[in-house]
C-alpha atoms as a PDB file:
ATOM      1  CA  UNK A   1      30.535  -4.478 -21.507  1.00  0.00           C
ATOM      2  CA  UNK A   2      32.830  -4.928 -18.770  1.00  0.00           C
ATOM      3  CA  UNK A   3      33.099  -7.127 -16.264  1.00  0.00           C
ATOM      4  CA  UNK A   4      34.964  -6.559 -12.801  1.00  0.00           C
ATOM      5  CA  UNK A   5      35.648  -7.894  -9.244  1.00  0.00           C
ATOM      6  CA  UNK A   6      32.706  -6.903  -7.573  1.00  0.00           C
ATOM      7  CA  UNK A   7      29.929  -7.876  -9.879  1.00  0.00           C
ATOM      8  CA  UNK A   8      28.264  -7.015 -13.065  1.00  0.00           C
ATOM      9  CA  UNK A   9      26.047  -4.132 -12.479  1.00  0.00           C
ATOM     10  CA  UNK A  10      27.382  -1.859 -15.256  1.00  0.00           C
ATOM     11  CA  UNK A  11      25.228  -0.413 -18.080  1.00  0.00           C
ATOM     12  CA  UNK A  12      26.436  -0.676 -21.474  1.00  0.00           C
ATOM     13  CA  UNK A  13      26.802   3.038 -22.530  1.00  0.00           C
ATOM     14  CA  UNK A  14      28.579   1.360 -26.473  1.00  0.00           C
ATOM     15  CA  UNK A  15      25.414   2.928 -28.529  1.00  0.00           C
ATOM     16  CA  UNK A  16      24.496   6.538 -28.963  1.00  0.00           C
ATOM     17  CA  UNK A  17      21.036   6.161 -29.264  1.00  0.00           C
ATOM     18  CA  UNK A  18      20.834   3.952 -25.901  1.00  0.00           C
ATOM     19  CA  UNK A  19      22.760   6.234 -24.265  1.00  0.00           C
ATOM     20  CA  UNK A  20      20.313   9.062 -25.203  1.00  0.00           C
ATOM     21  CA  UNK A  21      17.233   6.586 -23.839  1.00  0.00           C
ATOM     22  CA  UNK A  22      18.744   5.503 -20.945  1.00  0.00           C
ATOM     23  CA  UNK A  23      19.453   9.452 -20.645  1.00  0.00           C
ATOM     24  CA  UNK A  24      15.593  10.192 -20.631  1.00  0.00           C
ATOM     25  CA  UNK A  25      13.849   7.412 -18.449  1.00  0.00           C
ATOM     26  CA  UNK A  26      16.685   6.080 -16.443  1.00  0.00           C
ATOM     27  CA  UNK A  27      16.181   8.527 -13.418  1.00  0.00           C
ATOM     28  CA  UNK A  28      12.205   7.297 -13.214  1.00  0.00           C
ATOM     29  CA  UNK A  29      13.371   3.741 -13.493  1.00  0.00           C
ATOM     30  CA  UNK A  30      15.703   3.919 -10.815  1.00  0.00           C
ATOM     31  CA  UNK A  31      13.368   5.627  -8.256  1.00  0.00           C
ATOM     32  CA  UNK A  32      10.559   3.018  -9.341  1.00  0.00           C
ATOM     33  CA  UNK A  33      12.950   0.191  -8.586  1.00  0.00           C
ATOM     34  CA  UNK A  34      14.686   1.412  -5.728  1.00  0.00           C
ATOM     35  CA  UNK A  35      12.568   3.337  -3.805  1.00  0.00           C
ATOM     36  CA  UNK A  36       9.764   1.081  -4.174  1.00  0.00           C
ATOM     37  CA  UNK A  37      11.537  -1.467  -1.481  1.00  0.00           C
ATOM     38  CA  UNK A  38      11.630  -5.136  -3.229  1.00  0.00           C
ATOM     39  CA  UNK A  39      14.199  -5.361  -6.334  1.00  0.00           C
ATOM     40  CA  UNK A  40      15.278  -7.427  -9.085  1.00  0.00           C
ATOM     41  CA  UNK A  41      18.477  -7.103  -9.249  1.00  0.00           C
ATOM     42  CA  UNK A  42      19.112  -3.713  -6.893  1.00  0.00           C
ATOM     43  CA  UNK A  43      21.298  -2.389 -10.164  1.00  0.00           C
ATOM     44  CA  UNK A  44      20.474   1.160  -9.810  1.00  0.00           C
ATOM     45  CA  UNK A  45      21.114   4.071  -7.562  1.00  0.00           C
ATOM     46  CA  UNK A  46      19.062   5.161  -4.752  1.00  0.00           C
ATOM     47  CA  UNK A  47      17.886   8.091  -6.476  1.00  0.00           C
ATOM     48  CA  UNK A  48      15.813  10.245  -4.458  1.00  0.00           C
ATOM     49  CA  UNK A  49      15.434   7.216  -1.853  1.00  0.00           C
ATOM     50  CA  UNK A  50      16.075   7.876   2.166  1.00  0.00           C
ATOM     51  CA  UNK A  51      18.721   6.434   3.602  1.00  0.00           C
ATOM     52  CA  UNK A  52      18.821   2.706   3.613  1.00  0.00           C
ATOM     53  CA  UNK A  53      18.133   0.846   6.273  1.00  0.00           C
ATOM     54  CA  UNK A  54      20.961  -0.904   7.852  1.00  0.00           C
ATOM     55  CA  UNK A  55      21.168  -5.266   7.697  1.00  0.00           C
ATOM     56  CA  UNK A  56      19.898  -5.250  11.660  1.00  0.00           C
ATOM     57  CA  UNK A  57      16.668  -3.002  10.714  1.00  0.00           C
ATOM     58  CA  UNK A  58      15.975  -5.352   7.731  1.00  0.00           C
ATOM     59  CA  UNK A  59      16.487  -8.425   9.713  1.00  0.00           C
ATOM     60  CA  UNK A  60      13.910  -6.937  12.326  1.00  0.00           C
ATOM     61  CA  UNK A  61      11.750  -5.377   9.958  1.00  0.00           C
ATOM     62  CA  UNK A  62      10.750  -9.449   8.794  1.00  0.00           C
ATOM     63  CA  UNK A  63      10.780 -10.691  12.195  1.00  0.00           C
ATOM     64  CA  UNK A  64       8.219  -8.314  12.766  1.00  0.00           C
ATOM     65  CA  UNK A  65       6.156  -9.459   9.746  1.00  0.00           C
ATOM     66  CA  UNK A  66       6.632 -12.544  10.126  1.00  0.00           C
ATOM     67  CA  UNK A  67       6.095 -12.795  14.054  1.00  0.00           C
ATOM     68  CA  UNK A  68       2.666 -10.817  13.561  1.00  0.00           C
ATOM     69  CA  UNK A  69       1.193 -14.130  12.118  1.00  0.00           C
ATOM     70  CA  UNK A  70       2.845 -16.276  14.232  1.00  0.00           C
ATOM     71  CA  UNK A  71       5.926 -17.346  12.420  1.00  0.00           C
ATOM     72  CA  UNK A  72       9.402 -17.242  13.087  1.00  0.00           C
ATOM     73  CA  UNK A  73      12.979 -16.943  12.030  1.00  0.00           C
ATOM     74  CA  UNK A  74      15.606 -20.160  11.683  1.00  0.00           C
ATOM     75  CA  UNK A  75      18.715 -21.192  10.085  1.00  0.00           C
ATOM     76  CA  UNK A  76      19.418 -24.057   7.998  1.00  0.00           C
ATOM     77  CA  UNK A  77      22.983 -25.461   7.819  1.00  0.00           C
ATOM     78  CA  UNK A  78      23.344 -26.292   3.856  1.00  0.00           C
ATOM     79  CA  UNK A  79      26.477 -27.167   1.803  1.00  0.00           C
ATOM     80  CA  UNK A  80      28.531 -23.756   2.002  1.00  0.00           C
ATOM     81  CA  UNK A  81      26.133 -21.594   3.068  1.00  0.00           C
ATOM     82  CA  UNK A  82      23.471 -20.820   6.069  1.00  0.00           C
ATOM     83  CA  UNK A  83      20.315 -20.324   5.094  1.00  0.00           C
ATOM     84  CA  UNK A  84      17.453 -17.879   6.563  1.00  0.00           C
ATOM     85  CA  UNK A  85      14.070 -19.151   6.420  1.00  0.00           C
ATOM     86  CA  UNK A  86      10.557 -18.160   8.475  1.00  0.00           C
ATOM     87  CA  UNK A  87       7.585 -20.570   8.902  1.00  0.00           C
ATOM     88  CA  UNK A  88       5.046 -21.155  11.417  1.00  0.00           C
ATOM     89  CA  UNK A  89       6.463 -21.642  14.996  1.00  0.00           C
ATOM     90  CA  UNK A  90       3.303 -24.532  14.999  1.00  0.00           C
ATOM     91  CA  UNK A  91       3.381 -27.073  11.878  1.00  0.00           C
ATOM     92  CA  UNK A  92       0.418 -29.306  10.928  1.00  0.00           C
ATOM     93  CA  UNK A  93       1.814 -31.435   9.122  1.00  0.00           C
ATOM     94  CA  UNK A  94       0.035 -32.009   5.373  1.00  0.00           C
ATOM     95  CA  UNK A  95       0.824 -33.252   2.211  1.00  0.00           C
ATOM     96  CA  UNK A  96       2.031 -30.493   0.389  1.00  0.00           C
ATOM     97  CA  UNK A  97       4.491 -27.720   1.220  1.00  0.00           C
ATOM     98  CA  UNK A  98       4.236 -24.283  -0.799  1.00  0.00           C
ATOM     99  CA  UNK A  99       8.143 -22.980  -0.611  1.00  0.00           C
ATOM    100  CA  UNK A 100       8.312 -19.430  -1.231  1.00  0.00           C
ATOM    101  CA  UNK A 101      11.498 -18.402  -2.361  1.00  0.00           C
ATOM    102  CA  UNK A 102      12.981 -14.451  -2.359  1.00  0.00           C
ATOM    103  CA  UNK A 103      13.880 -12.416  -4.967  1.00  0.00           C
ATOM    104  CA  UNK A 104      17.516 -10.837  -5.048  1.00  0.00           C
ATOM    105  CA  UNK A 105      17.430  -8.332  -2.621  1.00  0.00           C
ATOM    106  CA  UNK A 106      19.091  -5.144  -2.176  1.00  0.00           C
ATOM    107  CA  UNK A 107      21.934  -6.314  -4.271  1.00  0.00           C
ATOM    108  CA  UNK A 108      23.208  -3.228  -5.632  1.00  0.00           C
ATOM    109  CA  UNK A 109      23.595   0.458  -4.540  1.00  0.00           C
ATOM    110  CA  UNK A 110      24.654   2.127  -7.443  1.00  0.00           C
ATOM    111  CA  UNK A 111      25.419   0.854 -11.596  1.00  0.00           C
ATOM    112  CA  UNK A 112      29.041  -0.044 -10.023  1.00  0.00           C
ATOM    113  CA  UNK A 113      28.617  -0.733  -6.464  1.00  0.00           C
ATOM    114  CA  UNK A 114      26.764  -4.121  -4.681  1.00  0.00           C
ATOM    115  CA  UNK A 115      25.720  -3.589  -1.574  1.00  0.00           C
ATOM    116  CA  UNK A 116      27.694  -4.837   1.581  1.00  0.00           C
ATOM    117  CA  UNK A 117      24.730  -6.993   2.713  1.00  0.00           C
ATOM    118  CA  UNK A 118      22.032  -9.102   0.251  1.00  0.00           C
ATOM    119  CA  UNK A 119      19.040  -8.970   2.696  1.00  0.00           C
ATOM    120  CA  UNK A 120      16.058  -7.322   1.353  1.00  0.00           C
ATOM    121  CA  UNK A 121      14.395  -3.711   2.511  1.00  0.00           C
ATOM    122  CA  UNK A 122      11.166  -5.029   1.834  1.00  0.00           C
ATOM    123  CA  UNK A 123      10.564  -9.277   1.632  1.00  0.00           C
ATOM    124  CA  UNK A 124       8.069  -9.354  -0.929  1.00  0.00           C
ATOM    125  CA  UNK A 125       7.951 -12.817  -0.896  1.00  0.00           C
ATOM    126  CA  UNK A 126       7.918 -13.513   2.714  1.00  0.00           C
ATOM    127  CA  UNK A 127       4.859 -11.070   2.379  1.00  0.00           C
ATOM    128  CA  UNK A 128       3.428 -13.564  -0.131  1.00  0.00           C
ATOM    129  CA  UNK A 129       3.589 -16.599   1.710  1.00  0.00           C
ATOM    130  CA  UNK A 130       2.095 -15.156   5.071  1.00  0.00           C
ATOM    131  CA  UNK A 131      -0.910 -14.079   2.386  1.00  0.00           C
ATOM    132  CA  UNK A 132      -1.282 -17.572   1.477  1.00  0.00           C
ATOM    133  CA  UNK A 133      -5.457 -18.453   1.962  1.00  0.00           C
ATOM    134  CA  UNK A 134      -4.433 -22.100   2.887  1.00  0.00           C
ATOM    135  CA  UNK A 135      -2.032 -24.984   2.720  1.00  0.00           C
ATOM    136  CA  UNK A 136       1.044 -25.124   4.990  1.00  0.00           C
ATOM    137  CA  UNK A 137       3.843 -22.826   3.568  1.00  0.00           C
ATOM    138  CA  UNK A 138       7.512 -21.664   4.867  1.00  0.00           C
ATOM    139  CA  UNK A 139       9.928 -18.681   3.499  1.00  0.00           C
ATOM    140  CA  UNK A 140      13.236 -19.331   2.265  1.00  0.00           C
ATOM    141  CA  UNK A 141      15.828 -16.845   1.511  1.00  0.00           C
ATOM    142  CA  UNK A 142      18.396 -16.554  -0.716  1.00  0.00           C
ATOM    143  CA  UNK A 143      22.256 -16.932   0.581  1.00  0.00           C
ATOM    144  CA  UNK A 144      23.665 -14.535   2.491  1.00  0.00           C
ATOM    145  CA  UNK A 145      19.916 -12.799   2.804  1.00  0.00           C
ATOM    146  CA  UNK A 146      19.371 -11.850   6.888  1.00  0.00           C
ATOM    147  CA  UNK A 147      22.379 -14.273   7.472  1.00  0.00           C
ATOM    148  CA  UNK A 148      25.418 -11.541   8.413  1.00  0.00           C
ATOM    149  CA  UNK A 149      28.056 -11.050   6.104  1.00  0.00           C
ATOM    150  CA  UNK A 150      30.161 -12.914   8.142  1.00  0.00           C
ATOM    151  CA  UNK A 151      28.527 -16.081   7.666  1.00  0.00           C
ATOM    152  CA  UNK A 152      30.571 -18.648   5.649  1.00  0.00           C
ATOM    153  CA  UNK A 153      31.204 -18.217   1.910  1.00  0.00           C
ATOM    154  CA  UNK A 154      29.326 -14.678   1.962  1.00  0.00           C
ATOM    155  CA  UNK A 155      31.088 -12.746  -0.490  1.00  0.00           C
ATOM    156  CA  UNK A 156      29.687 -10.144  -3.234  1.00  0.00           C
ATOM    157  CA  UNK A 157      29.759 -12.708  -6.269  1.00  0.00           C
ATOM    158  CA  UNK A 158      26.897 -14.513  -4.851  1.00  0.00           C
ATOM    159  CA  UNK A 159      24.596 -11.752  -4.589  1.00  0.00           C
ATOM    160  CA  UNK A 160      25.814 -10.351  -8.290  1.00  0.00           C
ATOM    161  CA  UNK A 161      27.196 -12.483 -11.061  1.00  0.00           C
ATOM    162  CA  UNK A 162      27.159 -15.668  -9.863  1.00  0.00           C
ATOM    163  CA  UNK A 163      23.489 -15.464  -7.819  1.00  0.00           C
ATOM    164  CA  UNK A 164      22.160 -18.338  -9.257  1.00  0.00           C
ATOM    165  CA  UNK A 165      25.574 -20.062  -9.505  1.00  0.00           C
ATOM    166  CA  UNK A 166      25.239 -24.218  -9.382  1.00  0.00           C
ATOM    167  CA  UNK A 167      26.556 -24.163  -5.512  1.00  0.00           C
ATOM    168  CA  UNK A 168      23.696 -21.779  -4.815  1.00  0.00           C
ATOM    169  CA  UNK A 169      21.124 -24.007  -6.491  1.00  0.00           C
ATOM    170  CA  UNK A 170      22.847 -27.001  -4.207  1.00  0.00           C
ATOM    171  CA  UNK A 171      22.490 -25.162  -0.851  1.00  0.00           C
ATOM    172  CA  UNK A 172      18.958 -23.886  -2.120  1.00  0.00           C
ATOM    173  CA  UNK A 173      18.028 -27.281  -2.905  1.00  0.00           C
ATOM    174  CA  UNK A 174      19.419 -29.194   0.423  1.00  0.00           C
ATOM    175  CA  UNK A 175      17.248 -26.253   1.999  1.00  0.00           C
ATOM    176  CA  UNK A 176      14.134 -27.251   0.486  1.00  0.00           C
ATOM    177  CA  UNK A 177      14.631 -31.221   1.474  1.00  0.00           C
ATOM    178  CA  UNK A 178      15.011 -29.963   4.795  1.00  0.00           C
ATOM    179  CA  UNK A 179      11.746 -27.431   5.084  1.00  0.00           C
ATOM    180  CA  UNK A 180      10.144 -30.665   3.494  1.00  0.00           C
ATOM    181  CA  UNK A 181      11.176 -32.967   6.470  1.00  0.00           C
ATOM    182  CA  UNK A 182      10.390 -30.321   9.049  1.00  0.00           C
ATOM    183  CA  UNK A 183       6.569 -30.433   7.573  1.00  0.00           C
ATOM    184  CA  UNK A 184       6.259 -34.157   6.612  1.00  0.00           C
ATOM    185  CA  UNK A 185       5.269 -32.931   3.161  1.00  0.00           C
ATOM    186  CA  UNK A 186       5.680 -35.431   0.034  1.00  0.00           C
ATOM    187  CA  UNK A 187       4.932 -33.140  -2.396  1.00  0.00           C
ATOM    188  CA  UNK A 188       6.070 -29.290  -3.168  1.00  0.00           C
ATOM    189  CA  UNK A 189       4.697 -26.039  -4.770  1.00  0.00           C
ATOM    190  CA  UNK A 190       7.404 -23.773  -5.539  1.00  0.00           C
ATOM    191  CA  UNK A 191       6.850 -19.686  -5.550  1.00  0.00           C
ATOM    192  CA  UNK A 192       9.747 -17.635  -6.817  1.00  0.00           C
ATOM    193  CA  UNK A 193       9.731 -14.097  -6.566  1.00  0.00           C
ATOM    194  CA  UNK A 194      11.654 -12.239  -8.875  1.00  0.00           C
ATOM    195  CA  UNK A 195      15.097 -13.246  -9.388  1.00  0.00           C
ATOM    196  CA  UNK A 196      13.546 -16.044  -7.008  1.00  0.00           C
ATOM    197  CA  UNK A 197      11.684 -17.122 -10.067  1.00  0.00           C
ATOM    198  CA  UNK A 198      15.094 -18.255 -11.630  1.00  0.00           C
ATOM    199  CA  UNK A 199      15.849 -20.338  -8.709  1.00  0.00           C
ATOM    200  CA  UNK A 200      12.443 -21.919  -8.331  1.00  0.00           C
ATOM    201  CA  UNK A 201      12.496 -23.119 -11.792  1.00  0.00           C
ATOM    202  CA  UNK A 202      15.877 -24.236 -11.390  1.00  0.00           C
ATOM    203  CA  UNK A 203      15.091 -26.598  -8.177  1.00  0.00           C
ATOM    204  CA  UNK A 204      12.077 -27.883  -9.759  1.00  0.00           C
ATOM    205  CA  UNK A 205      14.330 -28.793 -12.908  1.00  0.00           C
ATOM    206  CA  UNK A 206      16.571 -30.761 -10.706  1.00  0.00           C
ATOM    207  CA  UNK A 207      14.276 -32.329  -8.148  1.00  0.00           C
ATOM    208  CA  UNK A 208      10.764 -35.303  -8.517  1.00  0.00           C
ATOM    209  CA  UNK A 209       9.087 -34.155  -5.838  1.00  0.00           C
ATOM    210  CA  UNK A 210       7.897 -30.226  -7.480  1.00  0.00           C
ATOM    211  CA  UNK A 211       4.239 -30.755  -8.653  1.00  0.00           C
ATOM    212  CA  UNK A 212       4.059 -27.150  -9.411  1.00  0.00           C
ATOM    213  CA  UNK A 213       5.675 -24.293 -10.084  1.00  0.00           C
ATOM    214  CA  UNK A 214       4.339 -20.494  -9.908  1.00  0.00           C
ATOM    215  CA  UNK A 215       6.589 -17.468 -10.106  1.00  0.00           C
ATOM    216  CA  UNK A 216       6.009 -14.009  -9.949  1.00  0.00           C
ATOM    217  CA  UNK A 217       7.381 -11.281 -11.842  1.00  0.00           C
ATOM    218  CA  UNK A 218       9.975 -13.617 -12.463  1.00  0.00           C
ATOM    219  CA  UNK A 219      13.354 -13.665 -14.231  1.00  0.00           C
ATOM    220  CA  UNK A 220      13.472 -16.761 -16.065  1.00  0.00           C
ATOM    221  CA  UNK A 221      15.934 -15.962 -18.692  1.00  0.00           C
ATOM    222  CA  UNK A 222      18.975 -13.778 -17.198  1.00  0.00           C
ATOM    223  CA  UNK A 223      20.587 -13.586 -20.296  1.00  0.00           C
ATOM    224  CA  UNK A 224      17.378 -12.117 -22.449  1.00  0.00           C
ATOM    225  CA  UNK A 225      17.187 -10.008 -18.765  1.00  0.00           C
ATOM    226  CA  UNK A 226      20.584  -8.504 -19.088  1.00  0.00           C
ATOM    227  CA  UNK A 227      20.578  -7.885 -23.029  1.00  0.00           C
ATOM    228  CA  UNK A 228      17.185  -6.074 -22.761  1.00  0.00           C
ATOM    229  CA  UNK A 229      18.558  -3.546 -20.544  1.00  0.00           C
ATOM    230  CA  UNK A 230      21.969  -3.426 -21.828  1.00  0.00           C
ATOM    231  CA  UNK A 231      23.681  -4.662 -18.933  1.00  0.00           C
ATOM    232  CA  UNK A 232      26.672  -6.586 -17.764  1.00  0.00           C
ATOM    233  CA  UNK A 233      25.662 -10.533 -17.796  1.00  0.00           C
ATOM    234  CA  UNK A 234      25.478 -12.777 -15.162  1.00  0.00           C
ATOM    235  CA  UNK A 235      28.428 -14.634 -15.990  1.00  0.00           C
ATOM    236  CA  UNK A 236      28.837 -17.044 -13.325  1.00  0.00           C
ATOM    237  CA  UNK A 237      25.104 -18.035 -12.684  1.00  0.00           C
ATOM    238  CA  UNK A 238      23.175 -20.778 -14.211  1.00  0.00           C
ATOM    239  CA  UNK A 239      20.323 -19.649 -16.651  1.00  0.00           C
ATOM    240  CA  UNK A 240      16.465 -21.139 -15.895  1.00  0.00           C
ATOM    241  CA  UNK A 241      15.853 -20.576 -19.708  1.00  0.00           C
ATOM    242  CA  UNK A 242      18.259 -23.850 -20.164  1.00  0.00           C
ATOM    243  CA  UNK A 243      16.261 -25.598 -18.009  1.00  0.00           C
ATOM    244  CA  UNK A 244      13.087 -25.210 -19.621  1.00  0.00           C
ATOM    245  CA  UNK A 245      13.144 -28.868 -21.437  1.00  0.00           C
ATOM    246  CA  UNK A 246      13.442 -30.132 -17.621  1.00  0.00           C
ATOM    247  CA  UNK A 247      10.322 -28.528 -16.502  1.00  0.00           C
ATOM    248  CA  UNK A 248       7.894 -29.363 -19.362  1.00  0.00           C
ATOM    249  CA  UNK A 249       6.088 -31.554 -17.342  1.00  0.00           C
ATOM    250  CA  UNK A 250       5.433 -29.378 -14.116  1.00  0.00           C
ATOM    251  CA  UNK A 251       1.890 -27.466 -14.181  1.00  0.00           C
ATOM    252  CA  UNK A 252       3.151 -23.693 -14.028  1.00  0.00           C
ATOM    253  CA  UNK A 253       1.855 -20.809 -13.629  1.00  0.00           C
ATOM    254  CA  UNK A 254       3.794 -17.322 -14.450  1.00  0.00           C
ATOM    255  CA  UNK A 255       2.180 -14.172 -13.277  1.00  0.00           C
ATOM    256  CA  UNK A 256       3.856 -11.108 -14.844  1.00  0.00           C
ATOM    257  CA  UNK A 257       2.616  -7.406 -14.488  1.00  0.00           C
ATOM    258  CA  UNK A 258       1.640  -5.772 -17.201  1.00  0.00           C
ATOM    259  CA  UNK A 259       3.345  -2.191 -16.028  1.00  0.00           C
ATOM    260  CA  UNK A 260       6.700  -3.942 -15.193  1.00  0.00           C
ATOM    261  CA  UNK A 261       9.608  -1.932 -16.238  1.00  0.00           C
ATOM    262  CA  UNK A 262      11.898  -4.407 -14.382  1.00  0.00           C
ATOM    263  CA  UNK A 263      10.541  -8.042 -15.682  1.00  0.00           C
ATOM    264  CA  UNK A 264       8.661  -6.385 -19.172  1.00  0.00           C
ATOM    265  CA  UNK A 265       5.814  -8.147 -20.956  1.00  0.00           C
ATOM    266  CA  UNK A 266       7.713  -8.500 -23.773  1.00  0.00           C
ATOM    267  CA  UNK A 267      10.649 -11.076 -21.628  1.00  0.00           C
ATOM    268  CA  UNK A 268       7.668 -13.031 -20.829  1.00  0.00           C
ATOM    269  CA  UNK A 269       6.441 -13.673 -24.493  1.00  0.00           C
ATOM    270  CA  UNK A 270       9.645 -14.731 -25.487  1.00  0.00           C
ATOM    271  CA  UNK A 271      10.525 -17.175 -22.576  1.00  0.00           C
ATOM    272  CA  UNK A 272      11.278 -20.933 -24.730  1.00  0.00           C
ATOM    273  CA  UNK A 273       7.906 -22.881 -25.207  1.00  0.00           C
ATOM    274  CA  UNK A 274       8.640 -25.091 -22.402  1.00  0.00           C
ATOM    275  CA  UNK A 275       7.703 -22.022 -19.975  1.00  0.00           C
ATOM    276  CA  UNK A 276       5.248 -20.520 -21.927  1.00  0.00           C
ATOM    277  CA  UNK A 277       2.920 -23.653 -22.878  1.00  0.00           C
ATOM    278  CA  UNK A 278       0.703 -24.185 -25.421  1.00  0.00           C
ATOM    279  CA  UNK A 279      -0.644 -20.643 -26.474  1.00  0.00           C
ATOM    280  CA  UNK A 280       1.076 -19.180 -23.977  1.00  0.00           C
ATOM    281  CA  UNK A 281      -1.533 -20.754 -21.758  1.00  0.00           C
ATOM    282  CA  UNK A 282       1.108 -20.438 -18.403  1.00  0.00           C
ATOM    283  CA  UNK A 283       1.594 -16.731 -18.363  1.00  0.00           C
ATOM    284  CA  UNK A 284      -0.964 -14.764 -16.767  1.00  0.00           C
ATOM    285  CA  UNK A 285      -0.559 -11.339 -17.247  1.00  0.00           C
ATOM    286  CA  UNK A 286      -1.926  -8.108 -14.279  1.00  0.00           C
ATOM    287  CA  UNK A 287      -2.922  -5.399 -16.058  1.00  0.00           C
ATOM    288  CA  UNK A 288      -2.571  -2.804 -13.233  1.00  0.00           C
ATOM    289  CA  UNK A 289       0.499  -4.688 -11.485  1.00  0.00           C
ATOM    290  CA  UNK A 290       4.205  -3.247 -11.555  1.00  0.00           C
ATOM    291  CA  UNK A 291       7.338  -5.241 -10.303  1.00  0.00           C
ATOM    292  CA  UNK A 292       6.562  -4.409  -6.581  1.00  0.00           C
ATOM    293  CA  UNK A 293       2.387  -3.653  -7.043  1.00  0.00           C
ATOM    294  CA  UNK A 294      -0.165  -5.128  -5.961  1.00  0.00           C
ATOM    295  CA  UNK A 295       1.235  -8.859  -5.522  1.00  0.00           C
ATOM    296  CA  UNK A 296       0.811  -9.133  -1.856  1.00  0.00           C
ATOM    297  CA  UNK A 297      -2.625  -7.131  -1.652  1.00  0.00           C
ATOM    298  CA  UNK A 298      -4.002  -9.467  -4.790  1.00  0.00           C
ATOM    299  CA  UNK A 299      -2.204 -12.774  -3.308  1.00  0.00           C
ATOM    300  CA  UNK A 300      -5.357 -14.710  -2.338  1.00  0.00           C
ATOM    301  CA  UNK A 301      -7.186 -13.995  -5.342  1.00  0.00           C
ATOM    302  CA  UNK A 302      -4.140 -15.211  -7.573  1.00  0.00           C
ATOM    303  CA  UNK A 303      -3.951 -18.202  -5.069  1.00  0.00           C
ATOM    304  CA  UNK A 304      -7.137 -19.269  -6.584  1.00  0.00           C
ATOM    305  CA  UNK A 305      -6.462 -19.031 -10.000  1.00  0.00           C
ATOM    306  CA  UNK A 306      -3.721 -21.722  -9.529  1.00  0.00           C
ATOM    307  CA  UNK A 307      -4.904 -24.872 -11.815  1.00  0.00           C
END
């Protein structure tokens, strides 16, 4: 396993008999996570995909989401980085603030190339939070997502090995203080999506103010992640597995699909207790939901299975 320059994307090819697996059901699994628009990690190639949409057409593409129910696109200024986030251009301000959080984009184009530009084809969890049946809730993205590559401290590492690296949990958390002012909220929900999840859990490890934590199809344990499908680790990122001790006393709920190739069942069942709860009584598992399927269309209905 090798790591390089531009990121750890590379598959580890060392053993036959993976090789001759990855062989047979790599070319679905690529087309399933690629061309389906929202991705973990964005490791594989666009196999059979049309051309990608350039950063401009994704940055309009959730302005025009977003704008449809009345929310809007702002920057935060945060230690090192600019931040994208959407929320309603008119705030009632409540209690509680549900933070959804974005998973890691289109971070790769092929097993050895990252992308030029993190922001995602499809915002799955933007998508979540404008599903939200109630409660006041705001989007955040992850650095460098919608931003420009231009903007400061943009560079490949932080959308491929070191993604949830401790200065992106600091920017990521002074952009959740600030969301929190701008709705006069005391306390937060936290939604991670995806490699989201991982930062979610990390925030709420780190902050008093989380009184609950939900991800979906969420990477909590990068290193379990990156051995499971015999890829390059995530060598300069921080690992929400470690945290789990932190978050033992945060209700949590983990939705996971049950036809996830990406995020597999089998991850979820051996998260550390902390996550999982007593009998496993935190993970819910979708029987007919993938890594991209059906979240957005079943949002509501999950909504309301929240304790």
């Amino acid at each position: 396993m090798n790591a390089n320059e531009t990121g750890q994307g590379r598959i580890d090819g060392s053993r036959p008999r993976a090789q001759a697996h990855l062989r047979k059901h790599l070319p679905r699994l690529k087309r399933r996570m690629l061309c389906g628009g929202a991705l973990l990690l964005g490791l594989f190639a666009q196999a059979g995909c049309t051309t990608i949409p350039s950063a401009a057409t994704r940055r309009q593409t959730a302005d025009e989401v977003a704008a449809a129910r009345d929310w809007a696109r702002s920057t935060i200024a945060a230690p090192g980085f600019e931040l994208t986030t959407y929320a309603p251009q008119r705030i009632t301000p409540d209690e509680i603030l549900t933070i959804y959080i974005e998973g890691d984009g289109l971070a790769w184009l092929s097993t050895d190339t990252p992308s030029s530009d993190p922001t995602p084809r499809d915002p799955l969890a933007l998508r979540l939070a404008l599903a939200q049946p109630s409660g006041n809730a705001a989007y955040l993205a992850r650095p460098c997502q919608f931003a420009g590559i231009d903007s400061p401290r943009c560079s490949q590492r932080y959308w491929t090995r070191a993604r949830f690296a401790a200065e992106v949990i600091e920017a990521m958390d002074a952009g959740v203080t600030q969301l929190k002012s701008r709705f006069g909220a005391r306390q937060l929900t936290l939604v991670g999506y995806s490699g989201g999840a991982a930062v979610a859990a990390l925030l709420a490890a780190r902050r008093t103010d989380v009184e609950r934590l939900v991800t979906v199809a969420g990477n909590l344990d990068h290193r379990a992640w990156t051995t499971h499908h015999r890829i390059s680790p995530l060598t300069d990122s921080l690992n929400a597995g470690d945290a789990a001790h932190q978050l033992r006393a945060i209700p949590q709920t983990h939705f996971f699909g049950s036809l996830d190739k990406i995020i597999p069942p089998t991850l979820a069942l051996n998260l550390p207790s902390e996550l999982r709860g007593q009998g496993n009584r935190h993970l819910q598992f979708m029987p007919d939901h993938d890594h991209q399927c059906c979240w957005v269309q079943d949002w509501p209905r999950l909504w309301a299975l929240l304790p």
